[in-house]
PDB file of N, CA and C in Angstrom:
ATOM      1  N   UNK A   1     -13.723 -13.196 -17.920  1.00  0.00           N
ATOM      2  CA  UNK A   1     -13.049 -13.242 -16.642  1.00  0.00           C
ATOM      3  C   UNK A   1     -11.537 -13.315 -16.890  1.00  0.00           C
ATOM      4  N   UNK A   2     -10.484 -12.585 -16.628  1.00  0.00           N
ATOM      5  CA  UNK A   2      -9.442 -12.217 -16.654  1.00  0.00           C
ATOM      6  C   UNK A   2      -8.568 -13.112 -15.377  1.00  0.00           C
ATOM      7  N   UNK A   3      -7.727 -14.085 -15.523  1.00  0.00           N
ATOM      8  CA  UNK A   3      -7.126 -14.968 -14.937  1.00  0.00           C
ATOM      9  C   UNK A   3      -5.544 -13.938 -14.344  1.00  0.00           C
ATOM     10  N   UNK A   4      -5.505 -13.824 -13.005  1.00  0.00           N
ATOM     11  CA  UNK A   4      -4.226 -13.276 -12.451  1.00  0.00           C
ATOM     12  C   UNK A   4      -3.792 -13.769 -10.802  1.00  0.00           C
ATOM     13  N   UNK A   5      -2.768 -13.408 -10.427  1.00  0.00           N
ATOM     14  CA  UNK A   5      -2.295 -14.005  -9.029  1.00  0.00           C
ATOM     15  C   UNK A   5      -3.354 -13.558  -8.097  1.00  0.00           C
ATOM     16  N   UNK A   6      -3.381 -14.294  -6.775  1.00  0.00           N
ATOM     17  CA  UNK A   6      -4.535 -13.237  -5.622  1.00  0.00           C
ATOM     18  C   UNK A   6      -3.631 -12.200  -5.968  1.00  0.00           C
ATOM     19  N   UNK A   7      -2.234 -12.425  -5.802  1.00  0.00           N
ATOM     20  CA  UNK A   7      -1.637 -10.628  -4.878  1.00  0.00           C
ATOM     21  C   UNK A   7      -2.196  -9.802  -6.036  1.00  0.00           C
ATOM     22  N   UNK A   8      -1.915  -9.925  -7.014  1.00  0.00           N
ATOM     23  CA  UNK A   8      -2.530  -8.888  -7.763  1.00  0.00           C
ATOM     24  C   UNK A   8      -4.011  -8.485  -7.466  1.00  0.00           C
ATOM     25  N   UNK A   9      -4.970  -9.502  -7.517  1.00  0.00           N
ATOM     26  CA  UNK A   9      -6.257  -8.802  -7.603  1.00  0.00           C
ATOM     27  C   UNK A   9      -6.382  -8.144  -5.829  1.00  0.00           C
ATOM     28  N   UNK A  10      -6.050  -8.657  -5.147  1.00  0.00           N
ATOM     29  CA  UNK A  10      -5.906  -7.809  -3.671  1.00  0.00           C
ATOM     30  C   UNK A  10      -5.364  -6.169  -3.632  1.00  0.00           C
ATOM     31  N   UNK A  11      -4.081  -6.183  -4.636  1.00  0.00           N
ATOM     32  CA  UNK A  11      -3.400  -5.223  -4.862  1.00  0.00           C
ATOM     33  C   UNK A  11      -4.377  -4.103  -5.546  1.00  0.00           C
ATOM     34  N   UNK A  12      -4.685  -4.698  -6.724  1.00  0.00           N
ATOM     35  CA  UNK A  12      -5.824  -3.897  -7.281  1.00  0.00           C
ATOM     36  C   UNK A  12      -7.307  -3.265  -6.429  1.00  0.00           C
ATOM     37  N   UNK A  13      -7.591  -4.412  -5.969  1.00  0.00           N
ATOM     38  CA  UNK A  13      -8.333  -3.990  -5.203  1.00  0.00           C
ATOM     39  C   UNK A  13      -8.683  -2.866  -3.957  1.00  0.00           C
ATOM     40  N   UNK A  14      -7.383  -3.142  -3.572  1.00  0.00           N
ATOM     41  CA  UNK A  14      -7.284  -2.025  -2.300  1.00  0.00           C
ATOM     42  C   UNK A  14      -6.227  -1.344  -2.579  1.00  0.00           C
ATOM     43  N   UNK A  15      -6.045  -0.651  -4.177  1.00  0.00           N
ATOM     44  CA  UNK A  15      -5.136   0.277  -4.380  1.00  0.00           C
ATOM     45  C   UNK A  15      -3.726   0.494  -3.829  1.00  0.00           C
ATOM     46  N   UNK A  16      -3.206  -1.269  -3.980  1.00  0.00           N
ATOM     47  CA  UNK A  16      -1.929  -1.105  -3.486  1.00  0.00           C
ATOM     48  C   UNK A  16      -1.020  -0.580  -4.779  1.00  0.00           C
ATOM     49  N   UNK A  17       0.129  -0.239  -5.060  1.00  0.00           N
ATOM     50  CA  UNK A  17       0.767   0.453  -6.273  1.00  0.00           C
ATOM     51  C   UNK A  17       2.043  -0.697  -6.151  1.00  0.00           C
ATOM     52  N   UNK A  18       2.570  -1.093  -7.020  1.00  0.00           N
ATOM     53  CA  UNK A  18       3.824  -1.915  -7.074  1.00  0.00           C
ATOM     54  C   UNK A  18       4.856  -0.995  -6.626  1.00  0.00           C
ATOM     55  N   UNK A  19       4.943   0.547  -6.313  1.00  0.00           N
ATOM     56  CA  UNK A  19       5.773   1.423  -5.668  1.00  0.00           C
ATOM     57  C   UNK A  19       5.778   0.685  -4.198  1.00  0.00           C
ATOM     58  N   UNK A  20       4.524   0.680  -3.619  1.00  0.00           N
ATOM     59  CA  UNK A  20       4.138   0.879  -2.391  1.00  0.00           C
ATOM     60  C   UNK A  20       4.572  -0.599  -1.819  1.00  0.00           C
ATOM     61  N   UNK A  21       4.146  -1.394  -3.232  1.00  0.00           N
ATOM     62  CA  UNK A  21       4.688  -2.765  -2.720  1.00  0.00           C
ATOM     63  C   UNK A  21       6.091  -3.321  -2.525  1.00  0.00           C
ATOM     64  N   UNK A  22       6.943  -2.520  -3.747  1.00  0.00           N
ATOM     65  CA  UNK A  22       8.462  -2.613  -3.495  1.00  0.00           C
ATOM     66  C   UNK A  22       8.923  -1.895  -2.182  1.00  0.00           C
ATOM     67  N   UNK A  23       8.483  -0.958  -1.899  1.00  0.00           N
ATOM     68  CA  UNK A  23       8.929  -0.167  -0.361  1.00  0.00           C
ATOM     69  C   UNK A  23       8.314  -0.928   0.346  1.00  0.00           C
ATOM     70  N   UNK A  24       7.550  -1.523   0.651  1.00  0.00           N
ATOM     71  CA  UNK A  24       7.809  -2.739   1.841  1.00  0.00           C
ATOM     72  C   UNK A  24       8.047  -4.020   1.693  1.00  0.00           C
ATOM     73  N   UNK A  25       8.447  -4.443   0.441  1.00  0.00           N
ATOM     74  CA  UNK A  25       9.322  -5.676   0.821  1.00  0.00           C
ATOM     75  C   UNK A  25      10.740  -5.848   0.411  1.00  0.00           C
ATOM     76  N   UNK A  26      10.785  -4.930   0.052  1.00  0.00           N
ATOM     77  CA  UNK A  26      12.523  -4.655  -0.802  1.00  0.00           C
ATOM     78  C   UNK A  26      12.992  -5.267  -2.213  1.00  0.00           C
ATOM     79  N   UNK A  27      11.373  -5.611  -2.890  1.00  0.00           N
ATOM     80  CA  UNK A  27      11.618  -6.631  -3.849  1.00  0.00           C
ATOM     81  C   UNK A  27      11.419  -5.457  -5.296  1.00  0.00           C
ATOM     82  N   UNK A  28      12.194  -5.546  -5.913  1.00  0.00           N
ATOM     83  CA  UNK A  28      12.171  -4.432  -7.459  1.00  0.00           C
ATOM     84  C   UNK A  28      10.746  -4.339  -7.794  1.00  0.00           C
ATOM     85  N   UNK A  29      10.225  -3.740  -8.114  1.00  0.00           N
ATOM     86  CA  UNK A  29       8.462  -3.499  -9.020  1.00  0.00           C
ATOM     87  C   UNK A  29       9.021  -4.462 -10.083  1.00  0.00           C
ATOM     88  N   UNK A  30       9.843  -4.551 -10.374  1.00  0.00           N
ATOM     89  CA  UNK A  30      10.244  -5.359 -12.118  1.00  0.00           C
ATOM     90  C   UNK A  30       9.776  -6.631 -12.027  1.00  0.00           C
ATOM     91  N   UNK A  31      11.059  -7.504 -10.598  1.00  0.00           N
ATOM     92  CA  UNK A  31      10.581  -8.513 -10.464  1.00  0.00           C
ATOM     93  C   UNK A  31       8.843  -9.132  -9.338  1.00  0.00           C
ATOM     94  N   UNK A  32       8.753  -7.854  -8.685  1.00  0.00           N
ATOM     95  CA  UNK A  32       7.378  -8.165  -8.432  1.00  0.00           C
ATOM     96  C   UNK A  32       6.067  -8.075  -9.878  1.00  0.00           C
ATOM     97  N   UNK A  33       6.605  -7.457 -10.817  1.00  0.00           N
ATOM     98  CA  UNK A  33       5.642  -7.722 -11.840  1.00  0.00           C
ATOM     99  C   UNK A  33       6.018  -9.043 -12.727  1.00  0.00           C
ATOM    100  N   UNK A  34       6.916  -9.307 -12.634  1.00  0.00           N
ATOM    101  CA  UNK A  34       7.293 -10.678 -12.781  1.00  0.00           C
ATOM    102  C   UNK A  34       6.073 -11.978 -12.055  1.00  0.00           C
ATOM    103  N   UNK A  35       6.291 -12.162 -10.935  1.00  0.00           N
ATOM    104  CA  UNK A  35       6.119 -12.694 -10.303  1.00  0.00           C
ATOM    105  C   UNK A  35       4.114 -12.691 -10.251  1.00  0.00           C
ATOM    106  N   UNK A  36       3.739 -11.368 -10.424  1.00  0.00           N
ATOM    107  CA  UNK A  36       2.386 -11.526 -10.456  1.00  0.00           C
ATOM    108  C   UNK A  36       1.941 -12.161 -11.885  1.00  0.00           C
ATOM    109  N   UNK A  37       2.426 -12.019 -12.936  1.00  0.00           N
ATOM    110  CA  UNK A  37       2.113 -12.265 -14.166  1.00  0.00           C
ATOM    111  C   UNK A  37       2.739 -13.759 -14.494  1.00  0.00           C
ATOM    112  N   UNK A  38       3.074 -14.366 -13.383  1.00  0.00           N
ATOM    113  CA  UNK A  38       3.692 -15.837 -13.305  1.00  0.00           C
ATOM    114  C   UNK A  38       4.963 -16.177 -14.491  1.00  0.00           C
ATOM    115  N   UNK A  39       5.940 -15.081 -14.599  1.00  0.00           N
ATOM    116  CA  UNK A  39       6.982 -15.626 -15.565  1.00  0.00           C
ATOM    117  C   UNK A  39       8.089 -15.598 -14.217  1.00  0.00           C
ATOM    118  N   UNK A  40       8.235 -15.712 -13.160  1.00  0.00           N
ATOM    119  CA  UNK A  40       9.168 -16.281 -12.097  1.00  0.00           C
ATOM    120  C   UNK A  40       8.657 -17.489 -11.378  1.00  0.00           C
ATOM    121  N   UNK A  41       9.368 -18.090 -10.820  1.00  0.00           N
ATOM    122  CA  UNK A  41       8.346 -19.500 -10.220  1.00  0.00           C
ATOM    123  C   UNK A  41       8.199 -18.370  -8.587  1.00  0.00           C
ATOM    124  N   UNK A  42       7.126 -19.623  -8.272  1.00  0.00           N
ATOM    125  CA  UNK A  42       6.860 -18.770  -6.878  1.00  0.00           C
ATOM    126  C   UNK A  42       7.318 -20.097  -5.727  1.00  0.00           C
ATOM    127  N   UNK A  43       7.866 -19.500  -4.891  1.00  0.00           N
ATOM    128  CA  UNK A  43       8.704 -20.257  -3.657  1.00  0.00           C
ATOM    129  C   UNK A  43       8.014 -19.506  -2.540  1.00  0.00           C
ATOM    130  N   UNK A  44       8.745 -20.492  -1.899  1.00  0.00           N
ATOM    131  CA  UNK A  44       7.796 -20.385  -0.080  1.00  0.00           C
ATOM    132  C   UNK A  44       8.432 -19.091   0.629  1.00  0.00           C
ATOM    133  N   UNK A  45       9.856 -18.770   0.000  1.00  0.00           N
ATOM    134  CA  UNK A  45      10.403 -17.204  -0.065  1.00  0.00           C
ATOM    135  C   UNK A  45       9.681 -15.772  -0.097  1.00  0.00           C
ATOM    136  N   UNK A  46       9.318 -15.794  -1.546  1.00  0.00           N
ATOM    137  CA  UNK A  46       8.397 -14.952  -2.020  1.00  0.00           C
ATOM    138  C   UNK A  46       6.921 -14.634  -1.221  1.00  0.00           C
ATOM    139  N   UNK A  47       6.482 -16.191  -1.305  1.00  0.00           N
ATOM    140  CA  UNK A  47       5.251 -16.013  -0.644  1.00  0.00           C
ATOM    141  C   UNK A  47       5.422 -14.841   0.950  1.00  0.00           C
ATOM    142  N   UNK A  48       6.359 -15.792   1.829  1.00  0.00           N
ATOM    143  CA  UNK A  48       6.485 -14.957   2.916  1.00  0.00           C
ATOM    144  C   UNK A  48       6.963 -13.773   3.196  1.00  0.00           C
ATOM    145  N   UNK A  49       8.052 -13.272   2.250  1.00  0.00           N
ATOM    146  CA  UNK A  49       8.297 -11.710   1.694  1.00  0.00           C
ATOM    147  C   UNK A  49       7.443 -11.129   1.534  1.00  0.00           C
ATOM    148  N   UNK A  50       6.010 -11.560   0.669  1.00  0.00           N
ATOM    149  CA  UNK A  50       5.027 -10.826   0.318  1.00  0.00           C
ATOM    150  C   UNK A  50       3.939 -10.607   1.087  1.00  0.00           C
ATOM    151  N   UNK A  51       3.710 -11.516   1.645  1.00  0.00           N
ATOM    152  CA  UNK A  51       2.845 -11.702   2.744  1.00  0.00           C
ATOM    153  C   UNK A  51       3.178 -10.843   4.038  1.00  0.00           C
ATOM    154  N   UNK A  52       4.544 -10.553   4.270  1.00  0.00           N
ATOM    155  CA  UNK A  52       5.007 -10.045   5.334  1.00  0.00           C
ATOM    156  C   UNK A  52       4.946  -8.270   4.771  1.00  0.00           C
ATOM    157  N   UNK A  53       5.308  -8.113   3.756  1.00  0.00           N
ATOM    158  CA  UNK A  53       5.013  -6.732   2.877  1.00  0.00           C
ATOM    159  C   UNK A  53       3.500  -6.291   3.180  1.00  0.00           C
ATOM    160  N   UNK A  54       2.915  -7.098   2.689  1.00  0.00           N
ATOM    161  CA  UNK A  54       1.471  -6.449   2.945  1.00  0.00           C
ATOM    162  C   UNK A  54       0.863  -6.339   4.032  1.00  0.00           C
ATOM    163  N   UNK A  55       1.505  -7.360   5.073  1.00  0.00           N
ATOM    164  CA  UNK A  55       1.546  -7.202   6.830  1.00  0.00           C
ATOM    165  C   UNK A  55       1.743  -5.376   6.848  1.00  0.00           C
ATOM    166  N   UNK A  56       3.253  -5.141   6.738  1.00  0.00           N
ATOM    167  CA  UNK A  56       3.317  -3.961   6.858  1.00  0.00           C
ATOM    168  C   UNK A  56       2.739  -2.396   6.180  1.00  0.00           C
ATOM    169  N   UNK A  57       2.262  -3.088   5.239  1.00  0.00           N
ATOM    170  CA  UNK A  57       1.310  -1.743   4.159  1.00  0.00           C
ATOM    171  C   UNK A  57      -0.219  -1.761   5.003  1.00  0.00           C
ATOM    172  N   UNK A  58      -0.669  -2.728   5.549  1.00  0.00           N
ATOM    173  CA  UNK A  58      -1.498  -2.796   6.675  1.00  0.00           C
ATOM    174  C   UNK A  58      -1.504  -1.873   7.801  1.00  0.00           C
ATOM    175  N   UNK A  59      -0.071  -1.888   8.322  1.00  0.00           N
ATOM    176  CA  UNK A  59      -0.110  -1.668   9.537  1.00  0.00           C
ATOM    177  C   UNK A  59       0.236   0.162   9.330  1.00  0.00           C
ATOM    178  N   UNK A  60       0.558   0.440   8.174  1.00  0.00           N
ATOM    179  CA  UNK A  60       0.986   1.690   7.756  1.00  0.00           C
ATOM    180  C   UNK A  60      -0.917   2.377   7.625  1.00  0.00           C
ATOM    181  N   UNK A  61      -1.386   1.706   6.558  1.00  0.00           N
ATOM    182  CA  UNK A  61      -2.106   2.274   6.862  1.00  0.00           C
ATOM    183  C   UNK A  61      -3.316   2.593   7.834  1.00  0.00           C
ATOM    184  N   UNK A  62      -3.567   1.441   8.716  1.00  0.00           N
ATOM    185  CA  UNK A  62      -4.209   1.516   9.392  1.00  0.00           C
ATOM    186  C   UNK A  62      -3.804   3.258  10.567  1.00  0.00           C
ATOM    187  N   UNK A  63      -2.192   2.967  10.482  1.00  0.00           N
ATOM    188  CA  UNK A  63      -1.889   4.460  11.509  1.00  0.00           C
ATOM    189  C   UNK A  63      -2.502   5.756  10.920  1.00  0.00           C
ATOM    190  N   UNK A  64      -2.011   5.448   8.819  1.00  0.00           N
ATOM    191  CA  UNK A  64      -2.518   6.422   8.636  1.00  0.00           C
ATOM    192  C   UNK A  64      -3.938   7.491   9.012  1.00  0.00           C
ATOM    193  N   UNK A  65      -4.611   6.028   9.009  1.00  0.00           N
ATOM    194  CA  UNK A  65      -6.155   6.519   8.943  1.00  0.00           C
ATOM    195  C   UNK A  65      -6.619   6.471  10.152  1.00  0.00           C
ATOM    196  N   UNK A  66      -5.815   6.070  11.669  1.00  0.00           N
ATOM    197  CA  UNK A  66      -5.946   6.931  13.105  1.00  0.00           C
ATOM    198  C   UNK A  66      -5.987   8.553  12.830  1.00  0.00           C
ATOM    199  N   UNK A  67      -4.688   8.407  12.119  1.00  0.00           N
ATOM    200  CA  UNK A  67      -4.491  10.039  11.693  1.00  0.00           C
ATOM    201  C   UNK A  67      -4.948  10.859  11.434  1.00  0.00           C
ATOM    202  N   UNK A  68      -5.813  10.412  10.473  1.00  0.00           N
ATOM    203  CA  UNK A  68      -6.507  10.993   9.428  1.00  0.00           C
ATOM    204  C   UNK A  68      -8.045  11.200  10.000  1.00  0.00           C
ATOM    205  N   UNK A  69      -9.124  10.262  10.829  1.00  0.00           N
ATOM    206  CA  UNK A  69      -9.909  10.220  11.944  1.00  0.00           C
ATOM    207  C   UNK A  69      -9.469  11.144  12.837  1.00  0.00           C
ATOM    208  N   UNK A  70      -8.925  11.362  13.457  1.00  0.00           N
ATOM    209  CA  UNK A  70      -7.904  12.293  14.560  1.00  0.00           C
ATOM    210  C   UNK A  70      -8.352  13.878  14.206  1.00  0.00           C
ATOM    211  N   UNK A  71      -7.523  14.048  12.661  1.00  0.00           N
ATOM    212  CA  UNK A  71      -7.511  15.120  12.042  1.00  0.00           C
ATOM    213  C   UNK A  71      -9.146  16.024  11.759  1.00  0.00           C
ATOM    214  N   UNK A  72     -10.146  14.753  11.301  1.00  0.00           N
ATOM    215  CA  UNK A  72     -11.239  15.054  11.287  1.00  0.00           C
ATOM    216  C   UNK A  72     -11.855  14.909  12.188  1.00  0.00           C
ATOM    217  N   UNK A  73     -11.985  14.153  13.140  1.00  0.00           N
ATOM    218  CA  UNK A  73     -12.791  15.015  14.931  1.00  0.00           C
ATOM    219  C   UNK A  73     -12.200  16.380  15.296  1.00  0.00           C
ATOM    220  N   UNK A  74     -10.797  16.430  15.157  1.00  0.00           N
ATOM    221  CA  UNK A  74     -10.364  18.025  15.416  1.00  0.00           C
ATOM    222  C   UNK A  74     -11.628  18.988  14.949  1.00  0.00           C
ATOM    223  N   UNK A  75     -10.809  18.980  13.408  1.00  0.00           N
ATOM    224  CA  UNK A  75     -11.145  20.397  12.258  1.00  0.00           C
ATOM    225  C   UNK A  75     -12.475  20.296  11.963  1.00  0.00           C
ATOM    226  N   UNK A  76     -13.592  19.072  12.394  1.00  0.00           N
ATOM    227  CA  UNK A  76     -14.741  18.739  11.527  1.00  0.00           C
ATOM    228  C   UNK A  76     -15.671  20.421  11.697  1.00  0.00           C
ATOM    229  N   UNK A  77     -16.376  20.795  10.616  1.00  0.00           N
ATOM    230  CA  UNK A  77     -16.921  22.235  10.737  1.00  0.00           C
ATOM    231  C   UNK A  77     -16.024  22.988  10.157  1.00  0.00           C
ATOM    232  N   UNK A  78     -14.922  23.126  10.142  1.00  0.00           N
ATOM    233  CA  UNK A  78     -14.061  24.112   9.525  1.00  0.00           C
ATOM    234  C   UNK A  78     -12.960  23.771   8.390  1.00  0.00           C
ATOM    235  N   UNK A  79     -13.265  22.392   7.541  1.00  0.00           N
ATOM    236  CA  UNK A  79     -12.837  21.743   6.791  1.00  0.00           C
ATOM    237  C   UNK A  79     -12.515  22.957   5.861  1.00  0.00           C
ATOM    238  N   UNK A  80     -13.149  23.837   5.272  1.00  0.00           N
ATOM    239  CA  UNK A  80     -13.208  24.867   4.677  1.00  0.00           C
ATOM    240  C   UNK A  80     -12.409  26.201   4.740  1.00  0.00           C
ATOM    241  N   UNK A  81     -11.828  26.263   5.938  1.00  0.00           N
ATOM    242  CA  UNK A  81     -10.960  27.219   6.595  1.00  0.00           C
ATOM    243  C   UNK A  81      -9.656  27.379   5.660  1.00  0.00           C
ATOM    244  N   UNK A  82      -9.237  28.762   5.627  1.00  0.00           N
ATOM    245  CA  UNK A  82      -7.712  28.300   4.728  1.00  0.00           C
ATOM    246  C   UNK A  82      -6.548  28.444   5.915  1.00  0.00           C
ATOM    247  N   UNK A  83      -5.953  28.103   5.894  1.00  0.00           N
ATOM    248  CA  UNK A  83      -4.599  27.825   6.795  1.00  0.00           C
ATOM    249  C   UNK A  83      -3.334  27.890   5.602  1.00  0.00           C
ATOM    250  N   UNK A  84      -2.238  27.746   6.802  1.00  0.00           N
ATOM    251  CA  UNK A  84      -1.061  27.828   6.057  1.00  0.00           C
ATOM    252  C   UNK A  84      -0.383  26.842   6.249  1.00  0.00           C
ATOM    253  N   UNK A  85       0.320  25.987   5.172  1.00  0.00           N
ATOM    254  CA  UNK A  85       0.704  24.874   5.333  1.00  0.00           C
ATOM    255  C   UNK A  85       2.515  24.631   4.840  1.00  0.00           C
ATOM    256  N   UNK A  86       3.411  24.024   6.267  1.00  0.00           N
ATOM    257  CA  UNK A  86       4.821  23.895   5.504  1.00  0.00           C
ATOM    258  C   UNK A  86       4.453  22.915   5.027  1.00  0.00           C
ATOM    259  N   UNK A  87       5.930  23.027   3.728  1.00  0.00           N
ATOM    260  CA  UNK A  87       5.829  22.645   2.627  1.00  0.00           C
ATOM    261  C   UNK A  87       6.149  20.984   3.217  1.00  0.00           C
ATOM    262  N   UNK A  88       7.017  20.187   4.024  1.00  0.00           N
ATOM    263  CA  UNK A  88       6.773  19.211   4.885  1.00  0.00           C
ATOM    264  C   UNK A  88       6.410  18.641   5.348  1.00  0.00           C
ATOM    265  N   UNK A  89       5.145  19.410   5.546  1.00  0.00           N
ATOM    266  CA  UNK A  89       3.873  19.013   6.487  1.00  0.00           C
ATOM    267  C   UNK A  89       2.685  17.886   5.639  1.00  0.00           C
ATOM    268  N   UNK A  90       3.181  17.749   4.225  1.00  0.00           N
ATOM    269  CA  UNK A  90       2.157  17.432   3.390  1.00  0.00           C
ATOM    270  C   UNK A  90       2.614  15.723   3.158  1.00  0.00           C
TER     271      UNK A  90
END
């Protein structure tokens, strides 16, 4: 059994990326890998930075995957179809 922070095994778990985690809390991947691997102390700061980060990686994806539901009641049956796609659009 491999001993690590929750955020990490949460992170792992639901394929959060320390990219994904620095873009929503504004905190470096450096010192968020810091911080999971316990060589920073952890303060009531952090906690709520992080906590509030993953608030928002929540709320991101949950839109995503309206989206993405949305997309598939549309197209369902013609998943297969080729279309043309801007390069933007992706």
């Amino acid at each position: 059994m491999e001993r690590m922070t929750r955020l990490r095994a949460i992170r792992l778990k639901y394929g959060i990326s320390l990219v994904e985690l620095e873009r929503h809390s504004r905190v470096s991947n450096q010192y968020l890998s810091a911080l999971e691997l316990g060589n920073v102390s952890r303060t009531a700061n952090n906690e709520e930075v992080l906590g509030c980060a993953i608030d928002e990686i929540i709320r991101s994806r949950k839109s995503s995957l309206l989206g993405l539901e949305q997309m598939i009641r549309q197209y369902r049956g013609h998943l297969l179809e080729t279309v043309e796609v801007e390069k933007g659009e992706l």
